[in-house]
C-alpha atoms as a PDB file:
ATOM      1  CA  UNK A   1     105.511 110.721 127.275  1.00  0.00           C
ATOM      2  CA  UNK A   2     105.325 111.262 123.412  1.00  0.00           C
ATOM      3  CA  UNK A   3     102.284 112.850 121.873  1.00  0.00           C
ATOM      4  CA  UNK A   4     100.273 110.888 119.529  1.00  0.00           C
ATOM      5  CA  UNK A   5      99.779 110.933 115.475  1.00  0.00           C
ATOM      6  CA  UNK A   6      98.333 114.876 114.906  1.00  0.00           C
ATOM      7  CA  UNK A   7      95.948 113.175 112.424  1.00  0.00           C
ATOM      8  CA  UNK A   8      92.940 115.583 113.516  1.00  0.00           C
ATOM      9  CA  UNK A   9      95.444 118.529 112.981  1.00  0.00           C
ATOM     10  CA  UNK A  10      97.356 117.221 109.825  1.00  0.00           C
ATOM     11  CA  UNK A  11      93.639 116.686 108.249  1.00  0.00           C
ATOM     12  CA  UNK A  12      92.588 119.781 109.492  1.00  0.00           C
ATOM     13  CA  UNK A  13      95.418 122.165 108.299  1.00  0.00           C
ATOM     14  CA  UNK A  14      96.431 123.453 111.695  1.00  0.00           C
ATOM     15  CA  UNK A  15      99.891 122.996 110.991  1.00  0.00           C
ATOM     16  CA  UNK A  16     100.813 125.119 114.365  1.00  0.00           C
ATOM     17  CA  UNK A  17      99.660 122.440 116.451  1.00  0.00           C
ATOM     18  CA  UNK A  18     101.091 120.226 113.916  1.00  0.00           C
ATOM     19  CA  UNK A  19     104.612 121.736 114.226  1.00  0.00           C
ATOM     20  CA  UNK A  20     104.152 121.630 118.070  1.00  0.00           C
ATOM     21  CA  UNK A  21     104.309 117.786 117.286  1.00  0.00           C
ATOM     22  CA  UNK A  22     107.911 117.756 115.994  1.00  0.00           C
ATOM     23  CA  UNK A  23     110.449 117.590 118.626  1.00  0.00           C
ATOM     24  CA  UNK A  24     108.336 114.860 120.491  1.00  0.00           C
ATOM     25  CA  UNK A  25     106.681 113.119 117.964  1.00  0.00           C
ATOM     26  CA  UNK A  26     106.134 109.120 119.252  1.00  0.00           C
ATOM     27  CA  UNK A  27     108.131 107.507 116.496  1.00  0.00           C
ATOM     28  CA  UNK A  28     107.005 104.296 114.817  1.00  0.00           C
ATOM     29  CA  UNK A  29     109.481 101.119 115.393  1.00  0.00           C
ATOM     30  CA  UNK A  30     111.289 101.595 112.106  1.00  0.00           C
ATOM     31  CA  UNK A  31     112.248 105.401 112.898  1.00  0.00           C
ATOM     32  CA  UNK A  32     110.555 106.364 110.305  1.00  0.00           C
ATOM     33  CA  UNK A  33     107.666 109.074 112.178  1.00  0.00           C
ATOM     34  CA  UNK A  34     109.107 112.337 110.889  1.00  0.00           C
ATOM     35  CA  UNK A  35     109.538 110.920 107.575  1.00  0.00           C
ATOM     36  CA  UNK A  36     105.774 109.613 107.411  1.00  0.00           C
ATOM     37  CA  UNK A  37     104.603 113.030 108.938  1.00  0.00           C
ATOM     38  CA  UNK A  38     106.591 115.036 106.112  1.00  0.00           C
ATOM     39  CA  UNK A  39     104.838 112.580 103.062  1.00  0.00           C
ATOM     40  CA  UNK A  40     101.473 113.375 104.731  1.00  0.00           C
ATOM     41  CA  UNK A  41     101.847 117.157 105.232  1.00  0.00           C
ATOM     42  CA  UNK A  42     103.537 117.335 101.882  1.00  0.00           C
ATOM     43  CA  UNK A  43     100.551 116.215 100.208  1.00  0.00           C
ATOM     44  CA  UNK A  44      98.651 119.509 101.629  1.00  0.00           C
ATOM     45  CA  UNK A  45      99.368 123.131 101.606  1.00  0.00           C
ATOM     46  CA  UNK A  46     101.742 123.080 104.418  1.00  0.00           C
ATOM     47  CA  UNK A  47     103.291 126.085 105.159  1.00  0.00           C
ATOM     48  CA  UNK A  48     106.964 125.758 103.975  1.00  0.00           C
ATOM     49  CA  UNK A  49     108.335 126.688 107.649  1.00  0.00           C
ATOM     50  CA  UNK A  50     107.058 123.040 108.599  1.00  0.00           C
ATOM     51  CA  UNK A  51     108.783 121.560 106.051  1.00  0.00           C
ATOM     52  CA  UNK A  52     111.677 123.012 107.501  1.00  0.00           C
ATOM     53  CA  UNK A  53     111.065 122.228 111.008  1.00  0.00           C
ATOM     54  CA  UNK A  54     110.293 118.414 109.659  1.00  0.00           C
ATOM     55  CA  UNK A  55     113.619 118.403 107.764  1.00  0.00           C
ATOM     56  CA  UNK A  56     115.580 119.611 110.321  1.00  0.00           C
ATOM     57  CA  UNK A  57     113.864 117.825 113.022  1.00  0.00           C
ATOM     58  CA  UNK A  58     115.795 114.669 110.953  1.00  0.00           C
ATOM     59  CA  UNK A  59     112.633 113.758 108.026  1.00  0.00           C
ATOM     60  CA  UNK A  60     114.528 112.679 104.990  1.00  0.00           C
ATOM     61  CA  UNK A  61     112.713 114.657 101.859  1.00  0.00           C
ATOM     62  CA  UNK A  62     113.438 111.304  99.799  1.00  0.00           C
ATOM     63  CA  UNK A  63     111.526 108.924 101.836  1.00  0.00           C
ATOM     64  CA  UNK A  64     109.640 106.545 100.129  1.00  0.00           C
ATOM     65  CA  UNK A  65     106.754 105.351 102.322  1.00  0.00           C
ATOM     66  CA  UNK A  66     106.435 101.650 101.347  1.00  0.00           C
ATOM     67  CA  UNK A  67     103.187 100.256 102.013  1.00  0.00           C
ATOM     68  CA  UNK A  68     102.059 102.536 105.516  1.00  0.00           C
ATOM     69  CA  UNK A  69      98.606 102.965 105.048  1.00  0.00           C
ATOM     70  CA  UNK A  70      97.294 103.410 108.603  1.00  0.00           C
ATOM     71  CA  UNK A  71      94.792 105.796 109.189  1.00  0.00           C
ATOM     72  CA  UNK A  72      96.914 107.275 111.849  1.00  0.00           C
ATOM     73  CA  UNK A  73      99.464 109.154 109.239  1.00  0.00           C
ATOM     74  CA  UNK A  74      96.686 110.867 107.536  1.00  0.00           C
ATOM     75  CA  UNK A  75      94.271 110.718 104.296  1.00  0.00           C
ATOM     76  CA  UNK A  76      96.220 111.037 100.728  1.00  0.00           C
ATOM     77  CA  UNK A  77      99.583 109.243 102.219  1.00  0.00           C
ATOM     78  CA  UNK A  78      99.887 106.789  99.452  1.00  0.00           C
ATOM     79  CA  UNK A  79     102.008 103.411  99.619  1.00  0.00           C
ATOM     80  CA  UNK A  80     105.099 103.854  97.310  1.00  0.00           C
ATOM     81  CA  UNK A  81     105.312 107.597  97.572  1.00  0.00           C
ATOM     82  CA  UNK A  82     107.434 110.583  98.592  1.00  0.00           C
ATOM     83  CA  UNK A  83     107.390 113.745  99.817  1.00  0.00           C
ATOM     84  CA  UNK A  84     107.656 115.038  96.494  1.00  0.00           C
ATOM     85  CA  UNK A  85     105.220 112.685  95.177  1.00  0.00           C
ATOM     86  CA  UNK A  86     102.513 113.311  97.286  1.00  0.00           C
ATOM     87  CA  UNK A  87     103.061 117.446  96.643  1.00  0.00           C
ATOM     88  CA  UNK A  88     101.839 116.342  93.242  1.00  0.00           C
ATOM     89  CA  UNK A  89      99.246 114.003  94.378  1.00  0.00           C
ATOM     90  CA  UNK A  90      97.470 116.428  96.657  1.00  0.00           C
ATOM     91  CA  UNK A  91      97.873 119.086  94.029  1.00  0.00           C
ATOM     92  CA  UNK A  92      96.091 116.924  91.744  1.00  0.00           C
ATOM     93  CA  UNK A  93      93.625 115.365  93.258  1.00  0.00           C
ATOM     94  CA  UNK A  94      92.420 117.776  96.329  1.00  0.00           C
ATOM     95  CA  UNK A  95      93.574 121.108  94.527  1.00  0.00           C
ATOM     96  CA  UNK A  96      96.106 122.242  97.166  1.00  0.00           C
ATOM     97  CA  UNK A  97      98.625 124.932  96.539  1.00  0.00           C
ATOM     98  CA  UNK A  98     101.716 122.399  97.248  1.00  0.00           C
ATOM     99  CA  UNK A  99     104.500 124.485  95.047  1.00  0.00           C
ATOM    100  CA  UNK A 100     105.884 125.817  98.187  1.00  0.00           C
ATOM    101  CA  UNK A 101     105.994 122.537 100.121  1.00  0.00           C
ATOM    102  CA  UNK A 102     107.580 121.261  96.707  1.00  0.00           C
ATOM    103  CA  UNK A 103     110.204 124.389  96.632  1.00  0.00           C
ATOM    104  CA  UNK A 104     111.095 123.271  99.806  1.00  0.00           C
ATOM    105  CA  UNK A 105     111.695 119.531  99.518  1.00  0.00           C
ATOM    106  CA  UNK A 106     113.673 120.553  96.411  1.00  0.00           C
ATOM    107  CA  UNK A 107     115.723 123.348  98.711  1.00  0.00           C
ATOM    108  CA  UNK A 108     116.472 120.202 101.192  1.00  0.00           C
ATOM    109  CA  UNK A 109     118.052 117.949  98.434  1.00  0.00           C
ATOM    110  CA  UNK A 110     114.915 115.530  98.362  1.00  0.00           C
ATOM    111  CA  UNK A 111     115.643 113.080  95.037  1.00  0.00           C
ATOM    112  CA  UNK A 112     113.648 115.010  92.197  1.00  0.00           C
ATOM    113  CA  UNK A 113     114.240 111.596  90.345  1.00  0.00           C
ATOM    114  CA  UNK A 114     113.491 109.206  92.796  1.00  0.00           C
ATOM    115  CA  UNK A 115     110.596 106.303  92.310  1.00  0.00           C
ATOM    116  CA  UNK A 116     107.661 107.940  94.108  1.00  0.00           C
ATOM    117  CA  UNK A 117     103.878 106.539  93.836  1.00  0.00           C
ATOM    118  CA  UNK A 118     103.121 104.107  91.123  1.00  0.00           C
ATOM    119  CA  UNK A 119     106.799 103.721  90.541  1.00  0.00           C
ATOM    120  CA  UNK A 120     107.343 106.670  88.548  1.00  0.00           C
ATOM    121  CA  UNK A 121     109.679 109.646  88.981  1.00  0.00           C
ATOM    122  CA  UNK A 122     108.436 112.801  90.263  1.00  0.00           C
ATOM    123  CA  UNK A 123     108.325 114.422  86.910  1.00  0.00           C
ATOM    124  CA  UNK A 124     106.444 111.780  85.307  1.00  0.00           C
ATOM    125  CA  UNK A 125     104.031 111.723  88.093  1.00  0.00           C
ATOM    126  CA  UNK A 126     103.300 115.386  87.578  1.00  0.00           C
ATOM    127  CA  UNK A 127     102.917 114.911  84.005  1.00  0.00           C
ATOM    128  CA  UNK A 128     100.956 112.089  84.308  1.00  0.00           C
ATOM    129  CA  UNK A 129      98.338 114.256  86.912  1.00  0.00           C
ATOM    130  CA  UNK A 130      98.422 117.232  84.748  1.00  0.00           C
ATOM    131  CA  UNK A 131     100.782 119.295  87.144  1.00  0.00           C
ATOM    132  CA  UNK A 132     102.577 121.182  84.591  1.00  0.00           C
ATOM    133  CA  UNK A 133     103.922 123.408  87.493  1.00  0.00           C
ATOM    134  CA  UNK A 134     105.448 121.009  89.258  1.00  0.00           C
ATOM    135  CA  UNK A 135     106.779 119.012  86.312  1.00  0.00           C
ATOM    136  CA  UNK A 136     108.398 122.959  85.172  1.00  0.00           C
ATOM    137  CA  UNK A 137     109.828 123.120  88.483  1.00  0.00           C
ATOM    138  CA  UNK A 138     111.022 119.438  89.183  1.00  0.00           C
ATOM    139  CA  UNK A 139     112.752 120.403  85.357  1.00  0.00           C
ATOM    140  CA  UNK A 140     114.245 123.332  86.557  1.00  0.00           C
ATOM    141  CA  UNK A 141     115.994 121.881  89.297  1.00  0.00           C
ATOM    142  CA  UNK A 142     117.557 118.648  87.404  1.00  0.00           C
ATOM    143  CA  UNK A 143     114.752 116.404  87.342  1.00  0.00           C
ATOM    144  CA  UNK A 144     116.219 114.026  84.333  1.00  0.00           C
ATOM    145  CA  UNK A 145     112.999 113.714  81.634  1.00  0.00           C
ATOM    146  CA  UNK A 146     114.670 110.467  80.383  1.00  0.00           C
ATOM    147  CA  UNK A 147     115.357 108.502  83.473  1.00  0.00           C
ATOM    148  CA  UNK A 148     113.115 105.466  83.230  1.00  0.00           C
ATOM    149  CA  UNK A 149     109.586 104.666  85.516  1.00  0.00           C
ATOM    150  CA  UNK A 150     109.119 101.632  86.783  1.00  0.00           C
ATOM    151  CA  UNK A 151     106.846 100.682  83.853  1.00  0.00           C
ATOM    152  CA  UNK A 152     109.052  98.981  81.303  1.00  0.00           C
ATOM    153  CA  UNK A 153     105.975  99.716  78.819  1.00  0.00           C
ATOM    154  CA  UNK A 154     106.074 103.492  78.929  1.00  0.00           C
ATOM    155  CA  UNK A 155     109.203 104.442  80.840  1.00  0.00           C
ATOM    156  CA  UNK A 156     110.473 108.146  80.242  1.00  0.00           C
ATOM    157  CA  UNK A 157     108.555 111.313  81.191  1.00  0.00           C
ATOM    158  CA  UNK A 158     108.038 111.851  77.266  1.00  0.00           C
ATOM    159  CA  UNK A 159     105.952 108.312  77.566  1.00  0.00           C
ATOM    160  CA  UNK A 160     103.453 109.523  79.362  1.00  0.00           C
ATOM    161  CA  UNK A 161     103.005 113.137  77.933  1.00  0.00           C
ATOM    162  CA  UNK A 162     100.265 112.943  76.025  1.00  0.00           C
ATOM    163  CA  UNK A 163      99.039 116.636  76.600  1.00  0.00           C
ATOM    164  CA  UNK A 164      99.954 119.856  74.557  1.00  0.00           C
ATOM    165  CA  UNK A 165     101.085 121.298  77.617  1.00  0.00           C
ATOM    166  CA  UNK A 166     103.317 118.265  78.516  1.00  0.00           C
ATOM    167  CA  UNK A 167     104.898 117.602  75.250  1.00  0.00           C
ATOM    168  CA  UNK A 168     105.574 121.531  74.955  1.00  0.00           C
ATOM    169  CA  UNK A 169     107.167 121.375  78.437  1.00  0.00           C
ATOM    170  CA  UNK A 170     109.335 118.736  77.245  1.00  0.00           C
ATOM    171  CA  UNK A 171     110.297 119.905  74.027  1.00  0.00           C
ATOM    172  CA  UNK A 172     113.730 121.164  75.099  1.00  0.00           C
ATOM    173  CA  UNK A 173     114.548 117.939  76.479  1.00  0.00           C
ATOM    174  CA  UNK A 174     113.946 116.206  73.359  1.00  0.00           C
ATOM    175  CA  UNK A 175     115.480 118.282  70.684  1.00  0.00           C
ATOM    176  CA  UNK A 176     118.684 117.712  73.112  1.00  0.00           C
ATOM    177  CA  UNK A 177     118.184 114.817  73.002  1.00  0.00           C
ATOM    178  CA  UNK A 178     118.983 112.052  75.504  1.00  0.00           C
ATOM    179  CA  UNK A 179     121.955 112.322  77.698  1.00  0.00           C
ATOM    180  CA  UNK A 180     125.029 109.816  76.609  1.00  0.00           C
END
């Protein structure tokens, strides 16, 4: 019999009890459970040895959770984002030390320019939330600063900075100038 949704745990941060959940997690009818688990834990300071075990258990670090808003896959998971996406968003909005979930997506090849929440890339997003950390290392590991949002209104990361902090991170970008 497959265990049900560690919601309790996942809200809690007892991500033991939470790893204990991988190898026989009940998985939704799209296949999609491990994937859903990894945007929810993502969003708070999971220790980056569950990241792994999600990953390797067969979570895909790009997911992009499109519309699942049941209560059962815990609070923050937003419809429209990623793993990476919600690393930013629980950063932002519930102060959690996600860098090392982030490091880790990154490490498993999730798409650092991938539409996450609100249709924006990952570096936008963290831009846009004031996570100049995670924008720095979403930059150093090829996020592209000039690949467009989903906004046709505002739609490169230089758009949307509209902090000191931002446009200094970005400065490099722009005196390169965008890519041909």
């Amino acid at each position: 019999m497959s265990k049900e949704w560690p919601l309790d745990d996942v809200k809690n941060r007892r991500w033991e009890a939470v790893l204990g959940y991988v190898d026989d997690l009940c998985v939704d009818a799209d296949g999609n459970g491990l994937s859903l688990l990894l945007c929810s834990v993502a969003y708070f300071d999971a220790p980056p040895e569950l990241i792994d075990a999600l990953v390797l258990g067969g979570a895909d670090p790009s997911y992009r959770n499109m519309g699942r808003t049941d209560v059962r896959f815990g609070s923050g998971l937003e419809p429209g984002s990623t793993p990476i996406g919600q690393t930013v968003l629980g950063a932002s909005r519930d102060r959690h030390d996600t860098l090392p979930a982030l490091r880790r997506l990154i490490a498993a090849h999730a798409d650092v320019n991938g539409f996450t929440y609100s249709g924006y890339t990952p570096v936008q997003l963290a831009i846009v939330m004031g996570q100049h950390a995670h924008a720095r290392m979403l930059l150093e590991s090829g996020a592209d600063p000039w690949a467009p949002s989903a906004d046709p209104d505002r739609p490169t990361a230089f758009d949307f900075a509209d902090d000191p902090a931002a446009i200094e991170l970005l400065k490099p970008f722009a005196q390169r100038g965008r890519p041909a």
